[in-house]
Protein backbone atom coordinates (compact mmCIF):
# COMPACT_ATOMS: atom_id res chain seq x y z
CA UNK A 1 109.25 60.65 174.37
CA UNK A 2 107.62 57.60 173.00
CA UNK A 3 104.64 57.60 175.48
CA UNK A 4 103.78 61.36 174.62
CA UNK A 5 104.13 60.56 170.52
CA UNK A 6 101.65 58.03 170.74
CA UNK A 7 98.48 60.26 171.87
CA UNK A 8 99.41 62.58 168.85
CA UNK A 9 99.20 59.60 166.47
CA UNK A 10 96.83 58.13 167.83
CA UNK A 11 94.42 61.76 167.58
CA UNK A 12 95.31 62.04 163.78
CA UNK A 13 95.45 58.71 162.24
CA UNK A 14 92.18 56.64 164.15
CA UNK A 15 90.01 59.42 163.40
CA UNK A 16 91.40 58.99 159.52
CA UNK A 17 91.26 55.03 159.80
CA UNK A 18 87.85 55.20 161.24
CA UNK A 19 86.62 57.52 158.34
CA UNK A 20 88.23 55.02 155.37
CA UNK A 21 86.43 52.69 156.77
CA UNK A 22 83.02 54.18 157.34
CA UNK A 23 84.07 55.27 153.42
CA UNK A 24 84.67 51.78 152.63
CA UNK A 25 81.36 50.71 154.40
CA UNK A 26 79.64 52.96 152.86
CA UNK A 27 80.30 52.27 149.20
CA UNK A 28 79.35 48.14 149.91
CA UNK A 29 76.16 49.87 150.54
CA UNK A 30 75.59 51.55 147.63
CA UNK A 31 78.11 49.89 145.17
CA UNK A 32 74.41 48.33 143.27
CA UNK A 33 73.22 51.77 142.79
CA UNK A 34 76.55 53.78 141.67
CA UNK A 35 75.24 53.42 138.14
CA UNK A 36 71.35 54.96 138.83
CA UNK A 37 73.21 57.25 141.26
CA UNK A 38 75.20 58.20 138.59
CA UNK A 39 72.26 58.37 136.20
CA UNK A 40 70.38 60.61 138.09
CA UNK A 41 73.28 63.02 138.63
CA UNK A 42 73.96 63.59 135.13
CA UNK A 43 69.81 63.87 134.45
CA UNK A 44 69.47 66.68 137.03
CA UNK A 45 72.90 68.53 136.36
CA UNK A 46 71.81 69.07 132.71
CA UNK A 47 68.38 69.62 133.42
CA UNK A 48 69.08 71.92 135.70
CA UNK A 49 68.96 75.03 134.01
CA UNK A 50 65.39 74.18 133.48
CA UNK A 51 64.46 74.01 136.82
CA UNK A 52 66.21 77.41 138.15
CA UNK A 53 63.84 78.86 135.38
CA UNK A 54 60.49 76.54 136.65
CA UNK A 55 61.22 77.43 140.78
CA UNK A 56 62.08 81.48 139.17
CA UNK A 57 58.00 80.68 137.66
CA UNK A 58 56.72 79.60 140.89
CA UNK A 59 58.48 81.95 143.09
CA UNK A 60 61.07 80.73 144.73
CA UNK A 61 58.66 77.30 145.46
CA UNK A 62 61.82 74.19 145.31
CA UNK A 63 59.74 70.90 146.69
CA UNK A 64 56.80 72.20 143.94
CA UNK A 65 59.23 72.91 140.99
CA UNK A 66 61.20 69.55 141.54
CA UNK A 67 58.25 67.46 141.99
CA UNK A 68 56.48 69.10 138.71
CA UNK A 69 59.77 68.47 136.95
CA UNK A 70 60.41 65.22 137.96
CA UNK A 71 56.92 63.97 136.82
CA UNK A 72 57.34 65.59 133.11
CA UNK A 73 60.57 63.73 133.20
CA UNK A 74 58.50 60.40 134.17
CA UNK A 75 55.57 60.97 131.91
CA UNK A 76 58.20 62.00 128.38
CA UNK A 77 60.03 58.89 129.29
CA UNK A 78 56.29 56.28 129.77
CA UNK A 79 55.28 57.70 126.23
CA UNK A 80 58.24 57.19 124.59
CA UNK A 81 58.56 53.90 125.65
CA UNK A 82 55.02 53.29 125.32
CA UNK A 83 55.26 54.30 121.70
CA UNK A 84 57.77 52.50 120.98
CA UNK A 85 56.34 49.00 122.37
CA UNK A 86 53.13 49.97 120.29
CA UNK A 87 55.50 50.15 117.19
CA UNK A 88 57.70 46.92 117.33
CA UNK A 89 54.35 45.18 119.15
CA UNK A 90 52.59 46.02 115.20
CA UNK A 91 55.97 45.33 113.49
CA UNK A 92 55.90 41.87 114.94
CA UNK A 93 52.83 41.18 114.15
CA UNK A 94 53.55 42.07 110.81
CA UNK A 95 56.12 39.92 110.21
CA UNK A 96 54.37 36.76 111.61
CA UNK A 97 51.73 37.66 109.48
CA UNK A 98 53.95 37.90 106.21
CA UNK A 99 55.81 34.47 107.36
CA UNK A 100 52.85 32.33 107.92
CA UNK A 101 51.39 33.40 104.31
CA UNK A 102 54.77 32.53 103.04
CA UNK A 103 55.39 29.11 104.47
CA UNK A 104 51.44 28.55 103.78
CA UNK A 105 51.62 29.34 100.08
CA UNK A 106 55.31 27.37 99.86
CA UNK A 107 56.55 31.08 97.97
CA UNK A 108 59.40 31.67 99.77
CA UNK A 109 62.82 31.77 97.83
CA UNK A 110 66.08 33.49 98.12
CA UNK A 111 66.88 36.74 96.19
CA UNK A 112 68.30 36.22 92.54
CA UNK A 113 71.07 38.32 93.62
CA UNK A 114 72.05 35.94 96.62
CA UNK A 115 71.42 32.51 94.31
CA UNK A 116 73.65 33.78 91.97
CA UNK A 117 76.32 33.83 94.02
CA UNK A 118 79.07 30.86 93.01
CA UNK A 119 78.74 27.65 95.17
CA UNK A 120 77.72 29.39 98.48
CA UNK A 121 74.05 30.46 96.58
CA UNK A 122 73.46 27.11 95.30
CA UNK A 123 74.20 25.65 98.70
CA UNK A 124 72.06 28.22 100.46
CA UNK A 125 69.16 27.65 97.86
CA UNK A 126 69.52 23.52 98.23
CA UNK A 127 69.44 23.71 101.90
CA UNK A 128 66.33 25.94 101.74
CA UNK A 129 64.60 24.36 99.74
CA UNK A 130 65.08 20.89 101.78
CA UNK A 131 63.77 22.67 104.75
CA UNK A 132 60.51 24.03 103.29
CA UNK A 133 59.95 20.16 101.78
CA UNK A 134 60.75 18.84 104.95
CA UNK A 135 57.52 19.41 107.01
CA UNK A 136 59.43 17.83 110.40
CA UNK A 137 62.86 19.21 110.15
CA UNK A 138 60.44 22.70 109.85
CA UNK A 139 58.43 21.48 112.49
CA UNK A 140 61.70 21.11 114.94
CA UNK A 141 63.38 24.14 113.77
CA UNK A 142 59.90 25.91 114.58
CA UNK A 143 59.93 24.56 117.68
CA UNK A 144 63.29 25.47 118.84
CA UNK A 145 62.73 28.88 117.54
CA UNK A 146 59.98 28.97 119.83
CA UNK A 147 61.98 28.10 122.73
CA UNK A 148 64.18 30.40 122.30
CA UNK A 149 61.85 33.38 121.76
CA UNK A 150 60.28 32.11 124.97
CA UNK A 151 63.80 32.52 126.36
CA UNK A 152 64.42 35.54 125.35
CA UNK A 153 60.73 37.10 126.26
CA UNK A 154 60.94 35.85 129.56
CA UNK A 155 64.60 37.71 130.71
CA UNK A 156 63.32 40.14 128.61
CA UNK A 157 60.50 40.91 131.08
CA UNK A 158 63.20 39.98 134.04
CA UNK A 159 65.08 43.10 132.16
CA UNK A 160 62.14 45.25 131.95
CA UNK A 161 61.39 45.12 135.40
CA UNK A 162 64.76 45.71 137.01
CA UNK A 163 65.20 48.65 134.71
CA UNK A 164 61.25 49.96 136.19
CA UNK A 165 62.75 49.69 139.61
CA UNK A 166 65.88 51.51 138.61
CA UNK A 167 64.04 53.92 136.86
CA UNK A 168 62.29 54.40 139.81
CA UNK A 169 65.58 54.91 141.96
CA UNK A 170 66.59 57.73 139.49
CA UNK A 171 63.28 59.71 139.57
CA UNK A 172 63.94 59.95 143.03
CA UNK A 173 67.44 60.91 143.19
CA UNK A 174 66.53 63.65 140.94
CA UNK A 175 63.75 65.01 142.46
CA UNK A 176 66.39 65.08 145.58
CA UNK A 177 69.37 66.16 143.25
CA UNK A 178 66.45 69.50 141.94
CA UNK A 179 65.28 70.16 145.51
CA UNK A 180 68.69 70.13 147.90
CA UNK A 181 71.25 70.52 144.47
CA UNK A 182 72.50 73.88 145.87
CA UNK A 183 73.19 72.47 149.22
CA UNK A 184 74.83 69.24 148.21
CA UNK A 185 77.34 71.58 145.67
CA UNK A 186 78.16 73.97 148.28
CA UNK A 187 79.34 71.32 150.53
CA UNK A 188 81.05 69.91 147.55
CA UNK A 189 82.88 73.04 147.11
CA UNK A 190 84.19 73.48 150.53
CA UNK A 191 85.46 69.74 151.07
CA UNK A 192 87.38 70.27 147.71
CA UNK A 193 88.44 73.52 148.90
CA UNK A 194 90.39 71.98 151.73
CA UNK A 195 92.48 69.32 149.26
CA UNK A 196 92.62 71.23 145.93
CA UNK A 197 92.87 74.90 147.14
CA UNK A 198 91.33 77.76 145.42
CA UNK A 199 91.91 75.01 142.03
CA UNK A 200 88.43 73.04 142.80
CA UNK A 201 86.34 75.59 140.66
CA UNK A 202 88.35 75.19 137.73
CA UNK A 203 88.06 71.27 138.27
CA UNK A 204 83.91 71.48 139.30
CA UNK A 205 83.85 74.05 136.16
CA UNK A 206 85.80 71.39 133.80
CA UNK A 207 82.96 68.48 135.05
CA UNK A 208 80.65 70.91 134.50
CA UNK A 209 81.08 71.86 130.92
CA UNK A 210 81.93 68.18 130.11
CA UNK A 211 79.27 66.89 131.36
CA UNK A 212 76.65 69.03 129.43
CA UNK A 213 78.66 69.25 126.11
CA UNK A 214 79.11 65.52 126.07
CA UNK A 215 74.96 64.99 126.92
CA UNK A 216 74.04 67.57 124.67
CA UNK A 217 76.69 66.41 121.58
CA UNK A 218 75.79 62.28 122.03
CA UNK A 219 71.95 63.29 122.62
CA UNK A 220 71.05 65.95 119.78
CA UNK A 221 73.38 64.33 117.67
CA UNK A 222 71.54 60.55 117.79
CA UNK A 223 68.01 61.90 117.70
CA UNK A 224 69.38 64.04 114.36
CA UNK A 225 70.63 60.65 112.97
CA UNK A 226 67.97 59.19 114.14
CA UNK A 227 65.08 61.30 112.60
CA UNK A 228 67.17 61.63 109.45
CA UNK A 229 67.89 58.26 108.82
CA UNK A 230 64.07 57.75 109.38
CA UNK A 231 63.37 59.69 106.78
CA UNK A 232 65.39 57.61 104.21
CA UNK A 233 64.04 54.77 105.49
CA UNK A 234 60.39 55.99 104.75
CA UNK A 235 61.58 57.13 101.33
CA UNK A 236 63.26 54.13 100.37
CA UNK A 237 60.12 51.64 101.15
CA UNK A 238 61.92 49.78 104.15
CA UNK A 239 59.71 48.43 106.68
CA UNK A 240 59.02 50.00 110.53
CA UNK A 241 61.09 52.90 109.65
CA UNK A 242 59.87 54.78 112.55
CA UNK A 243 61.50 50.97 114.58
CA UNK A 244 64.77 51.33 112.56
CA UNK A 245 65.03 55.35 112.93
CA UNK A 246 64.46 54.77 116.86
CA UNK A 247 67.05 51.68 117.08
CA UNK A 248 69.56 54.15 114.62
CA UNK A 249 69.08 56.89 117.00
CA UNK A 250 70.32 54.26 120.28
CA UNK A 251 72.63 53.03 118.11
CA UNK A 252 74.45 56.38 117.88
CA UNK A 253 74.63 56.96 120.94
CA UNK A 254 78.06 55.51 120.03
CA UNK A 255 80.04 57.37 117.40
CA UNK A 256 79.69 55.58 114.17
CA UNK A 257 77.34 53.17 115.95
CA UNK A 258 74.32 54.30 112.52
CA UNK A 259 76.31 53.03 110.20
CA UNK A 260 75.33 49.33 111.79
CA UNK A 261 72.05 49.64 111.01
CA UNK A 262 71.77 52.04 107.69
CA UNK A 263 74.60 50.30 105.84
CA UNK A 264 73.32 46.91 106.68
CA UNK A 265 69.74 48.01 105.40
CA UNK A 266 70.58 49.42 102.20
CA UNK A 267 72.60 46.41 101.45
CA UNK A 268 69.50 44.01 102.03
CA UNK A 269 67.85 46.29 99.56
CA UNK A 270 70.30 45.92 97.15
CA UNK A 271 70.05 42.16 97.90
CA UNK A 272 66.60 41.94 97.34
CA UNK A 273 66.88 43.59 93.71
CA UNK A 274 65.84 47.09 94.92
CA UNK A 275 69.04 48.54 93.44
CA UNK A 276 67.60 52.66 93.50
CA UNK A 277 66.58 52.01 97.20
CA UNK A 278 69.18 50.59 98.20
CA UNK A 279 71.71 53.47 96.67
CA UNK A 280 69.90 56.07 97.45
CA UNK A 281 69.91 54.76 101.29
CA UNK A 282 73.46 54.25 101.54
CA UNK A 283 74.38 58.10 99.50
CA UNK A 284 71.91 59.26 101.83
CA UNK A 285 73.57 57.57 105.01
CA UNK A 286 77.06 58.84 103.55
CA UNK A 287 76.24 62.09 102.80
CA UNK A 288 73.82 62.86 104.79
CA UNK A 289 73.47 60.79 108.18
CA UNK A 290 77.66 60.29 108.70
CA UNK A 291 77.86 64.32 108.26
CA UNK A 292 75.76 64.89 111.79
CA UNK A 293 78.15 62.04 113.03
CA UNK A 294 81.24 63.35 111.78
CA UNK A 295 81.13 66.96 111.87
CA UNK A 296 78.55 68.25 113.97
CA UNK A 297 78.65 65.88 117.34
CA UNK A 298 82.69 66.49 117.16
CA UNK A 299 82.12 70.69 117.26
CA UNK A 300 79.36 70.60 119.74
CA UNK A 301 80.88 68.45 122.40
CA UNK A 302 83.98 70.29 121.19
CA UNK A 303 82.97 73.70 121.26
CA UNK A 304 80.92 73.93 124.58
CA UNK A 305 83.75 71.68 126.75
CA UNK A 306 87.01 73.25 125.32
CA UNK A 307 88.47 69.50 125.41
CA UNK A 308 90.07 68.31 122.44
CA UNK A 309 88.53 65.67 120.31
CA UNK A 310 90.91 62.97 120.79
CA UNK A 311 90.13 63.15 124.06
CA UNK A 312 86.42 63.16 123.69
CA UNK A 313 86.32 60.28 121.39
CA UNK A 314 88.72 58.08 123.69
CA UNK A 315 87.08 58.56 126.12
CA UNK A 316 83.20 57.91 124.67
CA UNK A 317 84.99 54.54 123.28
CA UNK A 318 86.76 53.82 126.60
CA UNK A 319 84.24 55.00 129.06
CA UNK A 320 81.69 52.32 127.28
CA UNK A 321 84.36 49.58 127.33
CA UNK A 322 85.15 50.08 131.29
CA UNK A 323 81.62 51.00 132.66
CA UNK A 324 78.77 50.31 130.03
CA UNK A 325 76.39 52.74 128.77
CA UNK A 326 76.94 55.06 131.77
CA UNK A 327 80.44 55.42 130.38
CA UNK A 328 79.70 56.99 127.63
CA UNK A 329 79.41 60.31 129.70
CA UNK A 330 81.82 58.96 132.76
CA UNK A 331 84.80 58.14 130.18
CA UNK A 332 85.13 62.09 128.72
CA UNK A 333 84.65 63.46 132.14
CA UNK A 334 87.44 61.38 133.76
CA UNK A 335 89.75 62.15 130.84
CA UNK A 336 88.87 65.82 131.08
CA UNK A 337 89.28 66.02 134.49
CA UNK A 338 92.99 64.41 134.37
CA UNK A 339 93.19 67.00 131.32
CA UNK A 340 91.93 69.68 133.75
CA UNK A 341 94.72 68.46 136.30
CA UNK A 342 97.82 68.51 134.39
CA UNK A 343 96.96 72.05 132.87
CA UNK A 344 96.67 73.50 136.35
CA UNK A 345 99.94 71.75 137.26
CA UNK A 346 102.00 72.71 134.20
CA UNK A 347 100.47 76.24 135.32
CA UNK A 348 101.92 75.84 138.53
CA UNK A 349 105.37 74.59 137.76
CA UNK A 350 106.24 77.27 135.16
CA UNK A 351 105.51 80.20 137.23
CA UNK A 352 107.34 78.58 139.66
CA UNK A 353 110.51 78.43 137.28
CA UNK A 354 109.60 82.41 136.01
CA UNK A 355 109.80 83.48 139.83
């Protein structure tokens, strides 16, 4: 009885073995490029809309409509950053500019507002002064400044050229995700068929819808905070608010992340005696920037994924925690897909009980 067991195991469970291990295998391999995988998936699933209508254009034509796709992706992304080198490059030079005049005509001071602080402004304006009369302490302090924006430049560029290789790694994945998408989902579809049933289009659906509300909510919403907080930046005389609106539009990426740079800002106006500017930037920032932050991201992601906020904002917070910036699109998905999951099982269990 034993003897003719054995074959049967032995047919079910090494083929399984042998595939959790070619599974296992396989992520080693790519386990460096889950996160541009990842990338590149979420690029082309939200873009893709646009590219049924570009392959519709060229009739039916999927290698052309990809590849012209693909390079307006690459060329939107070189100008932006482009533009935005060419900005904080100017910036910079600004500020050197402004520093070396200072230092030369021996000018520089603390704000009223900050001397006049008890103790801590008398402190700050003795040790300040000592520095600036101090031509080798400044020297040193100079020096080591220096060093450290050598530092910094140098993984800097280290950073800038991993991320060109990445970038790299996710125009091609896209192209690839555009050209063979249909393919690659309908083989999706039938592998979840076999463990989930007929359920795997309601959990591919709930991914789906997700996916695109959460891009579309974080994306629209931090270029509208970004552009608008721009524009009080420009009206209240700060400098490089084109800089600051760009860095306030990453920055809110993650909800409430504006509010570290326009609140900050409006209170170094205030600090630096420019009382109007600086209220007017923080009303504006309250009123104004917080409302596309606080109202409008929640109802878009809201609206177009039918997942409640909570769940949304837990997962934006813990999905950037766990897995970095990716995670800000991976933590709402997992969370709605577990959502997704326990729906379709409380579905299952109560018409269980009514029958």
């Amino acid at each position: 009885m034993t003897l003719r067991v054995l074959p049967s195991l032995s047919r079910h469970y090494i083929p399984a073995l042998g595939f959790l291990l070619l599974a296992w295998l396989s992520f080693c391999v790519l386990a460096h490029f889950m996160t541009t995988l990842l990338w590149a998936f979420i690029i082309a699933y939200v873009m893709y809309p646009l590219y049924e209508k570009l392959r519709g254009f060229f009739h039916g034509n999927a290698p052309l409509s990809a590849a012209l796709l693909t390079g307006a992706l690459a060329v939107i992304v070189l100008l932006i950053g482009y533009g935005l080198l060419r900005v904080l490059e100017e910036e910079l030079s600004n500020t050197y500019t402004q520093l070396l005049r200072t230092l030369g005509t021996h000018s520089f001071q603390l704000p009223a507002r900050i001397r006049q602080i008890p103790h801590l402004g008398e402190y700050l304006d003795n040790r300040l002064h000592a520095l600036l009369n101090n031509r080798t302490a400044l020297n040193e302090h100079l020096v080591a400044w220096a060093k450290y924006s050598l530092a910094f430049l140098g993984n800097g560029l280290r950073e800038a050229g991993q991320l060109t290789i990445e970038f790299c790694f996710v125009l091609i994945t896209v192209f690839f995700c555009f050209r063979d998408g249909e393919k690659w989902l309908t083989s999706l579809q039938i592998a979840m068929r076999y463990f989930f049933d007929d359920v795997q289009d309601v959990y591919l659906q709930t991914l789906g819808h997700t996916t695109r509300a959460v891009c579309y909510g974080l994306v629209l919403a931090a270029l509208g905070q970004g552009v608008i907080a721009g524009i009080g930046y420009a009206v209240a005389g700060v400098g490089a608010p084109i800089l600051l609106g760009a860095f306030t539009a990453l920055m809110a990426l993650i909800p409430m992340g504006a509010t570290l740079v326009w609140i900050p800002t409006g209170l170094l106006l205030l600090a630096h005696e420019n009382i109007w500017a600086g209220l007017g930037l923080l009303v504006w920032g309250f009123l104004v920037v917080s409302t596309v932050d606080n109202v409008i991201r929640p109802l878009v992601i809201c609206g177009a994924s039918r997942v409640p906020f909570l769940v949304v904002l837990f997962g934006v917070f813990g999905g950037l925690t766990a897995f970095g910036a990716i995670g800000l699109f991976l933590g709402p998905m997992v969370l709605a897909l577990l959502l997704a999951v326990w729906q379709e099982n409380l579905k299952k269990l109560t018409a269980q009980r009514l029958l």
